[in-house]
Each structure stands twice: as C-alpha cells, then as structure tokens.
C-alpha atoms as a PDB file:
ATOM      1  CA  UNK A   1      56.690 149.737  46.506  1.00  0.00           C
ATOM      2  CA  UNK A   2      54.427 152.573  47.618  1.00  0.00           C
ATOM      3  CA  UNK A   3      52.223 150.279  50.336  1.00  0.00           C
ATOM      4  CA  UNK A   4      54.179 151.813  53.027  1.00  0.00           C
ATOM      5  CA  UNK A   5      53.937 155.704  51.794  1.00  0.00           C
ATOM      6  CA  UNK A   6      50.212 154.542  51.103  1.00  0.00           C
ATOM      7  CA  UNK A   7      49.577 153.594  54.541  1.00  0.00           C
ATOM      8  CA  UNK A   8      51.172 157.120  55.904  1.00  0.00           C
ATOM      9  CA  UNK A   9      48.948 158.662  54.112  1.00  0.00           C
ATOM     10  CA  UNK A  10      46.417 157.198  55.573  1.00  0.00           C
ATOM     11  CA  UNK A  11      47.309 158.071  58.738  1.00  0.00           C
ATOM     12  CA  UNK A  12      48.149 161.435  58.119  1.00  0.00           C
ATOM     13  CA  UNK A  13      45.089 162.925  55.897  1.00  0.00           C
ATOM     14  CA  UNK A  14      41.431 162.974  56.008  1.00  0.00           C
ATOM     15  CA  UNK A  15      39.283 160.629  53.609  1.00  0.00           C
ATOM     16  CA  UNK A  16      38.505 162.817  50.876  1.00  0.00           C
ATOM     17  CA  UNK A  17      42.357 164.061  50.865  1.00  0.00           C
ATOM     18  CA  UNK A  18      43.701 160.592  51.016  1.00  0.00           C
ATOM     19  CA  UNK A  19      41.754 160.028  47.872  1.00  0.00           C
ATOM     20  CA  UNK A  20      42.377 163.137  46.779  1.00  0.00           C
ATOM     21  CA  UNK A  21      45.944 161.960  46.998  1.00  0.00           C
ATOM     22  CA  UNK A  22      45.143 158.747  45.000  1.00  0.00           C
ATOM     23  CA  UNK A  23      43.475 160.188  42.438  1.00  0.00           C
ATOM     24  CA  UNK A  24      46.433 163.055  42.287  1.00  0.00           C
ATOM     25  CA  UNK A  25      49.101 159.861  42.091  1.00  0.00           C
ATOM     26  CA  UNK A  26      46.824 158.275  39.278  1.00  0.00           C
ATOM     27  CA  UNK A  27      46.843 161.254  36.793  1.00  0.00           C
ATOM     28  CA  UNK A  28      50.471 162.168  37.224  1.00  0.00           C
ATOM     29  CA  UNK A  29      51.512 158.764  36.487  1.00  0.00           C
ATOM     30  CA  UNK A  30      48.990 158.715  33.178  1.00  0.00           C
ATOM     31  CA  UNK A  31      50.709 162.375  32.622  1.00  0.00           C
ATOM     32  CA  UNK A  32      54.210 161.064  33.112  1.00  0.00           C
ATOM     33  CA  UNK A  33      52.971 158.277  30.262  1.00  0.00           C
ATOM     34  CA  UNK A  34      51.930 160.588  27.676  1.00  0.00           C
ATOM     35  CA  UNK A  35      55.063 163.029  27.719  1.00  0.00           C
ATOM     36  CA  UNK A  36      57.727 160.520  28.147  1.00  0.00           C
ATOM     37  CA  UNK A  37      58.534 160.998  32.045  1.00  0.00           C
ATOM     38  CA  UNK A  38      59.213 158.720  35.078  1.00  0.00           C
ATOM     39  CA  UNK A  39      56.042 157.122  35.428  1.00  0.00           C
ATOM     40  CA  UNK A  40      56.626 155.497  38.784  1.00  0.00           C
ATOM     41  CA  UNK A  41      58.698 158.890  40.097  1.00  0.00           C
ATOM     42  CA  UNK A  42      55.266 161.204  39.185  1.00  0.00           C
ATOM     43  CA  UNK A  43      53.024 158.145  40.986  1.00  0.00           C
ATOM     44  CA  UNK A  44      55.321 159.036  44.178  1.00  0.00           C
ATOM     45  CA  UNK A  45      54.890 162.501  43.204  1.00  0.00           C
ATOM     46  CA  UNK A  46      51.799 162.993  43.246  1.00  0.00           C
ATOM     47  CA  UNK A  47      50.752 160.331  46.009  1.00  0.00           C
ATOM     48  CA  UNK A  48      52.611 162.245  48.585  1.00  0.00           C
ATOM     49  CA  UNK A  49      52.541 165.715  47.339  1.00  0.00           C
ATOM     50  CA  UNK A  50      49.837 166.728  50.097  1.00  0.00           C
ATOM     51  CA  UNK A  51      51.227 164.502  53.105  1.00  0.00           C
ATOM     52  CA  UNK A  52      51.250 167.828  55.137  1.00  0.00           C
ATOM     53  CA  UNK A  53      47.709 169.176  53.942  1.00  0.00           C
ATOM     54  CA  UNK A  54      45.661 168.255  57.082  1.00  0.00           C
ATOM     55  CA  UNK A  55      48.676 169.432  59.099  1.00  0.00           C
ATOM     56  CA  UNK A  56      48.012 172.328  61.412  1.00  0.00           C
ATOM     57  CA  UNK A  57      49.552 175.657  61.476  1.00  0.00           C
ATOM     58  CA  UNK A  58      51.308 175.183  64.360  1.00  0.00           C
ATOM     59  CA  UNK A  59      52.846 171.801  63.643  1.00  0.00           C
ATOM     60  CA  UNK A  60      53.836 173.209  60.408  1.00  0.00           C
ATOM     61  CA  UNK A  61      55.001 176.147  61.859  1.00  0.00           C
ATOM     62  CA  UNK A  62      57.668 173.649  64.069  1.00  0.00           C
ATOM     63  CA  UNK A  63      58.594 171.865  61.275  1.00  0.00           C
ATOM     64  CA  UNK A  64      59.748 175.006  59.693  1.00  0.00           C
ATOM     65  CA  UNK A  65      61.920 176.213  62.449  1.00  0.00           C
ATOM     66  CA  UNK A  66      62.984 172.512  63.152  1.00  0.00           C
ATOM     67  CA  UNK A  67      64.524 172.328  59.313  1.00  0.00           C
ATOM     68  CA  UNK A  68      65.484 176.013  59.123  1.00  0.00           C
ATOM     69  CA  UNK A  69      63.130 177.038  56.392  1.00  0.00           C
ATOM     70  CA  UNK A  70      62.278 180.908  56.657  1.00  0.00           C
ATOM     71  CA  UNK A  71      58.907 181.962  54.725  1.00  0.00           C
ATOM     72  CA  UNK A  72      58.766 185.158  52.615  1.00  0.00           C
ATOM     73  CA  UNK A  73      55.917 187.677  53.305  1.00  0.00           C
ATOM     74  CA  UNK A  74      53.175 186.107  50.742  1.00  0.00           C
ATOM     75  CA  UNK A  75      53.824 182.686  52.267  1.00  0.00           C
ATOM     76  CA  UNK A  76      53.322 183.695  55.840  1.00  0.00           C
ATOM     77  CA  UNK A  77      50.112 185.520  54.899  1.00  0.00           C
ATOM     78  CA  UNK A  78      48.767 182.454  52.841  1.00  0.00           C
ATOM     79  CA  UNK A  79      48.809 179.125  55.385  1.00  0.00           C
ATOM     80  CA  UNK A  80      47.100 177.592  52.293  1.00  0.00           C
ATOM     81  CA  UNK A  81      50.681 177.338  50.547  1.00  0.00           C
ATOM     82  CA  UNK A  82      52.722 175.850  53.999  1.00  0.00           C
ATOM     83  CA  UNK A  83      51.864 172.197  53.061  1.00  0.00           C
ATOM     84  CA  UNK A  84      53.894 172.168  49.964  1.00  0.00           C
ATOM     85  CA  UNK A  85      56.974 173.646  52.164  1.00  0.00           C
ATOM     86  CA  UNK A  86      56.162 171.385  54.604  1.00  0.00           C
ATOM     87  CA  UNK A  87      55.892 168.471  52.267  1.00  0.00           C
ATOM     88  CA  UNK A  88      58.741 168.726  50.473  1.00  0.00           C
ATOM     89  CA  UNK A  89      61.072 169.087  54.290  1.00  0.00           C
ATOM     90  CA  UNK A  90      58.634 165.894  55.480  1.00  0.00           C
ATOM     91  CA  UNK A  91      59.414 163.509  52.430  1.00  0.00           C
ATOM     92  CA  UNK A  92      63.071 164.706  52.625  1.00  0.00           C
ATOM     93  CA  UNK A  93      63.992 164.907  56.343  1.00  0.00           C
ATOM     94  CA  UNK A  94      61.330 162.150  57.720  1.00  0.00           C
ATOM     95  CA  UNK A  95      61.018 159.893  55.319  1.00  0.00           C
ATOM     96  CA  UNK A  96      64.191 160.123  53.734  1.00  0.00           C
ATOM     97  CA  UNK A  97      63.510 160.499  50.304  1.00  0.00           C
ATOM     98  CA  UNK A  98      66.486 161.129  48.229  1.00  0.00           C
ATOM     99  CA  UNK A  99      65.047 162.445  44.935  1.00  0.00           C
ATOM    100  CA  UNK A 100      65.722 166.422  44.503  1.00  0.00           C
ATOM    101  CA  UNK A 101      63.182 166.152  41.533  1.00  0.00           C
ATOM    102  CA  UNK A 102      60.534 164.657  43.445  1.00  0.00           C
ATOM    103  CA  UNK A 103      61.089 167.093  46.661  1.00  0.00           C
ATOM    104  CA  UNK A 104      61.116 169.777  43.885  1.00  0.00           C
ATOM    105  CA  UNK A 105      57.699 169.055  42.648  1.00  0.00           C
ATOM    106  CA  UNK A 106      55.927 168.506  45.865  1.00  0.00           C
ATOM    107  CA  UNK A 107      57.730 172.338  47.125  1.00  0.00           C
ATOM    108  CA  UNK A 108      56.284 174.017  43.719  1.00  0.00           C
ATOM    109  CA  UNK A 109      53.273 171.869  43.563  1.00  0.00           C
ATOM    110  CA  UNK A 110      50.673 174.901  44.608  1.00  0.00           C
ATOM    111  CA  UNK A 111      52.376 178.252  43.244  1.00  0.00           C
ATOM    112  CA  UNK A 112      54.659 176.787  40.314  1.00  0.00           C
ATOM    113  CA  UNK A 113      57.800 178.480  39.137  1.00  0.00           C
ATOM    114  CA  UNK A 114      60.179 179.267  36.440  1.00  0.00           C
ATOM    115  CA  UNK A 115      62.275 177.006  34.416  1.00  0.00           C
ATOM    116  CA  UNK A 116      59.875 174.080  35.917  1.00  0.00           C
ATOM    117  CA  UNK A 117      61.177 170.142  35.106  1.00  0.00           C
ATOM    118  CA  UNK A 118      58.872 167.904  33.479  1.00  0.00           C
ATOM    119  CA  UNK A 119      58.134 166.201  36.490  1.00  0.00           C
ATOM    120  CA  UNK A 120      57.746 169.177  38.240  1.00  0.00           C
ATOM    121  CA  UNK A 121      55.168 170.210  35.393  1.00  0.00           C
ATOM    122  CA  UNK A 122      53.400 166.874  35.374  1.00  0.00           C
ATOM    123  CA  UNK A 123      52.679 166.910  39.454  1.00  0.00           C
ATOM    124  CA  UNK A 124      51.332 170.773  39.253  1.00  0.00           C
ATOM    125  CA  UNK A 125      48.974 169.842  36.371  1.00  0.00           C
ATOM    126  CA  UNK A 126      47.905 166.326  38.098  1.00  0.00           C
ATOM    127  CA  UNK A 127      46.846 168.504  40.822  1.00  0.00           C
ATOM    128  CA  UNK A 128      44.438 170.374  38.652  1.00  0.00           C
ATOM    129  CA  UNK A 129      42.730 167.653  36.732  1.00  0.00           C
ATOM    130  CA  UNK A 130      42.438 164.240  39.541  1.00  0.00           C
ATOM    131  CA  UNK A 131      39.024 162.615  39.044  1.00  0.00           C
ATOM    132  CA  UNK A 132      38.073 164.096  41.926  1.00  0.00           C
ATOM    133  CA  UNK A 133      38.221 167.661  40.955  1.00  0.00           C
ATOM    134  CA  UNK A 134      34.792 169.577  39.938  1.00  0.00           C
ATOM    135  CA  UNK A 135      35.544 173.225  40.168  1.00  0.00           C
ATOM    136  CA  UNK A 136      34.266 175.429  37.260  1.00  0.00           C
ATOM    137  CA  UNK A 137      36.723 175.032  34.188  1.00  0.00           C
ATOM    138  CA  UNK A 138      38.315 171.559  34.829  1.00  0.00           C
ATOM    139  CA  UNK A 139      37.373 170.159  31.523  1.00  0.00           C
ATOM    140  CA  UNK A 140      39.121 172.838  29.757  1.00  0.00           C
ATOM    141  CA  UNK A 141      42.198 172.518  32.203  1.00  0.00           C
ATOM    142  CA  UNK A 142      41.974 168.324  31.798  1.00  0.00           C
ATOM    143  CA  UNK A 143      42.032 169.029  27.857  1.00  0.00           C
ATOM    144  CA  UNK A 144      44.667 171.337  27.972  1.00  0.00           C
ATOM    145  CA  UNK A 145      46.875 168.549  29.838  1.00  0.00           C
ATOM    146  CA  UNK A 146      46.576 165.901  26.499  1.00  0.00           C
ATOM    147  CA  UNK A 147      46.754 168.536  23.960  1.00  0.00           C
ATOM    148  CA  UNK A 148      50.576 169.704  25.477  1.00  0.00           C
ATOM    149  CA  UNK A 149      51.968 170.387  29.127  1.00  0.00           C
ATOM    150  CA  UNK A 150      53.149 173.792  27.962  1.00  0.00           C
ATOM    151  CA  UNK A 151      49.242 174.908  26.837  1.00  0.00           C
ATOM    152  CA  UNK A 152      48.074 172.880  30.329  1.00  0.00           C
ATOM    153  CA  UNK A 153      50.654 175.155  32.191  1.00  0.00           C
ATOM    154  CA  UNK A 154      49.618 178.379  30.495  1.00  0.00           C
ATOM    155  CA  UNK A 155      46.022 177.522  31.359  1.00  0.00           C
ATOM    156  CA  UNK A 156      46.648 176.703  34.830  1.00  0.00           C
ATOM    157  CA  UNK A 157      48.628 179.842  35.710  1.00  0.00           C
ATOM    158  CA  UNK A 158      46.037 182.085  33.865  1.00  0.00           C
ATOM    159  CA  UNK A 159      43.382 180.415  36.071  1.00  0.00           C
ATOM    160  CA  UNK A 160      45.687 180.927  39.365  1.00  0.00           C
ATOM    161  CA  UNK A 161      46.160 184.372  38.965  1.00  0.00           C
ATOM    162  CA  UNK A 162      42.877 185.283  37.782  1.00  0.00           C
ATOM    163  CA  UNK A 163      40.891 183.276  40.558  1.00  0.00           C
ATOM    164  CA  UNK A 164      43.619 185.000  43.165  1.00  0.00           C
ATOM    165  CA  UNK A 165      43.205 188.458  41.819  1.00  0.00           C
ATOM    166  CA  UNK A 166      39.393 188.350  41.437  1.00  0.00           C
ATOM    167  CA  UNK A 167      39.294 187.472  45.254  1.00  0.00           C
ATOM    168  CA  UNK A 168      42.147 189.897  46.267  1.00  0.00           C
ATOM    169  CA  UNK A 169      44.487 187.175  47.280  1.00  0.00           C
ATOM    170  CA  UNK A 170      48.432 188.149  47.104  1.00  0.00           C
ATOM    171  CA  UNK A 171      50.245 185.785  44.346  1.00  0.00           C
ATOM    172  CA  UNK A 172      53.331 184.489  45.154  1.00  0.00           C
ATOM    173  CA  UNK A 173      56.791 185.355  43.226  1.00  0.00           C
ATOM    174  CA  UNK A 174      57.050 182.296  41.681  1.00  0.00           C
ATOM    175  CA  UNK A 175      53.305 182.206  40.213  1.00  0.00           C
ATOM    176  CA  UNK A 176      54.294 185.414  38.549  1.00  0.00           C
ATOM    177  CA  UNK A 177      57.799 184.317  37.064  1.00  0.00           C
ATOM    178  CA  UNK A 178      56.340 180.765  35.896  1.00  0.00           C
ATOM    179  CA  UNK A 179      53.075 182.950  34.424  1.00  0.00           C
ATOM    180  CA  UNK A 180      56.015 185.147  32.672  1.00  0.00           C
ATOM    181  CA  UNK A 181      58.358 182.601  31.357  1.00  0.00           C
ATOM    182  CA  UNK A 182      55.152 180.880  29.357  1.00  0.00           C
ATOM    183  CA  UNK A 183      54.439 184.511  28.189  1.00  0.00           C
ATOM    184  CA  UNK A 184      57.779 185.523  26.842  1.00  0.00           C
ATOM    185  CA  UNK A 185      58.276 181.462  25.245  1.00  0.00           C
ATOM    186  CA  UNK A 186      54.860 182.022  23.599  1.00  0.00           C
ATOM    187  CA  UNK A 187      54.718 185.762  21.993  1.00  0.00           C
ATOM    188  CA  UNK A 188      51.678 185.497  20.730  1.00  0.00           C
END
C-alpha cells in the first residue's frame, strides 16, 4: 500500500529526511494506536507530510501560483513553513490524494491551529517526538505524547512559541489561536 508513496519519497528528499519521514510515519501510526485513530491514515500522514521539504523556494514558489494558493505576510517571511503548503497542494493535486483529513494535517503539520482533528493532532506531535529527533526537551515532549495528546499539544505549542520568540522569529496566526484554544480549555 504505501511502496509507491515510499519510493517518491525517495526520490524527492535527502537521506536523513527520507528517514526522517519514516521515523515521522512510525510514531504517528503508534500515536494513532494509543488514542483510537486511523492507524494506517496517520502512517500516510506522517510518511508524506514533508514530501516538499527539500523542495526549493522557487519550485515551491510555482507550485503556489500553479494551484492558486496566496501566502499571508508571516508565511512569505518564513520559507521554513512553505513545505507544509506545498505538501498538502502536492499530495492533493499530484498525487491525487482524496483525504481532506490527511491534506489537513500535512497543511498544519509545522504551525498547528485551532479546533485541530485527532489526526491532525497525532501528525503535529509525531513530528516532534520521531526516533530521530535529539533537540533539547524531546523526552519531556515524547512523555507528554503517552500521558494525553491535549498535554503533548500544550507542550509543543509552549515550546514553538518560546523557541520562536527567544530567537525573534514572527509566529504565525494559527500557532497563536491553537496556543489559545489549549489555554482557554485548560484554565488553570
């Protein structure tokens, strides 16, 4: 089922994102497991959800204008969040992949949002904790993901927008409304 998407991959990413990729596809599927989702829709998920990373600018900058899709003013000043837009309009519009959900989670996969789907949830926290990650806090963030989505969410946005502000990076819209949302469900 996923030999063919495996083998784009390959062709479209470098090494370590390829098994990046893997990895990515591995813990959204063990995610998917633990809180009742779609275990083979979060392995497609989060096998493809950077099939546009090693992209450039410019190609990615086509594929915008070729499917219409206009970038607000933090996304034009932050290439780093294109391959998720790009991503989601590749899987739909090249590879003709059907599933809103899945298109859904690949599009919010870097900056989150409000009113986020389990799926959705599962992919942007598989990004965080794949066996391949090493950055400074991923144990908490991998415990965080088994103890409940919602506390693996809250942890993940408060570590977004910290690392971001600390380096003077714009956050995106969405960041902000997801970060919000957890606030005002939690009042604590």
């Amino acid at each position: 089922m996923y030999s063919e998407y495996i083998e784009i991959l390959r062709s479209r990413l470098k090494p370590y994102r390829f098994e990046h990729s893997l990895n990515v596809a591995d813990s959204a599927a063990d995610l998917a497991e633990k809180y009742g989702a779609d275990k083979d829709r979060a392995y497609l998920a989060g096998l493809l959800h950077d099939i546009c990373k090693n992209d450039t600018e410019e190609n990615q900058l086509q594929m915008f204008d070729e499917f219409g899709i206009i970038l607000d003013s933090v996304q034009k000043s932050q290439p780093k969040l294109w391959h998720a837009i790009s991503g989601a309009a590749y899987i739909k519009n090249v590879l003709n992949i059907c599933d809103d959900e899945i298109i859904s989670a690949i599009r919010y996969h870097t900056t989150a949002k409000a009113d986020m789907t389990l799926l959705e949830k599962i992919l942007y926290i598989a990004d965080y904790i794949s066996a391949d990650r090493d950055y400074n806090g991923v144990d908490e963030m991998r415990e965080a993901a088994y103890i409940s989505i919602e506390k693996a969410m809250e942890v993940a946005l408060q570590f977004t927008i910290t690392d971001l502000s600390e380096r003077f990076k714009p956050i995106h819209k969405d960041t902000l409304e997801a970060y919000n949302q957890i606030c005002l469900i939690r009042k604590d």
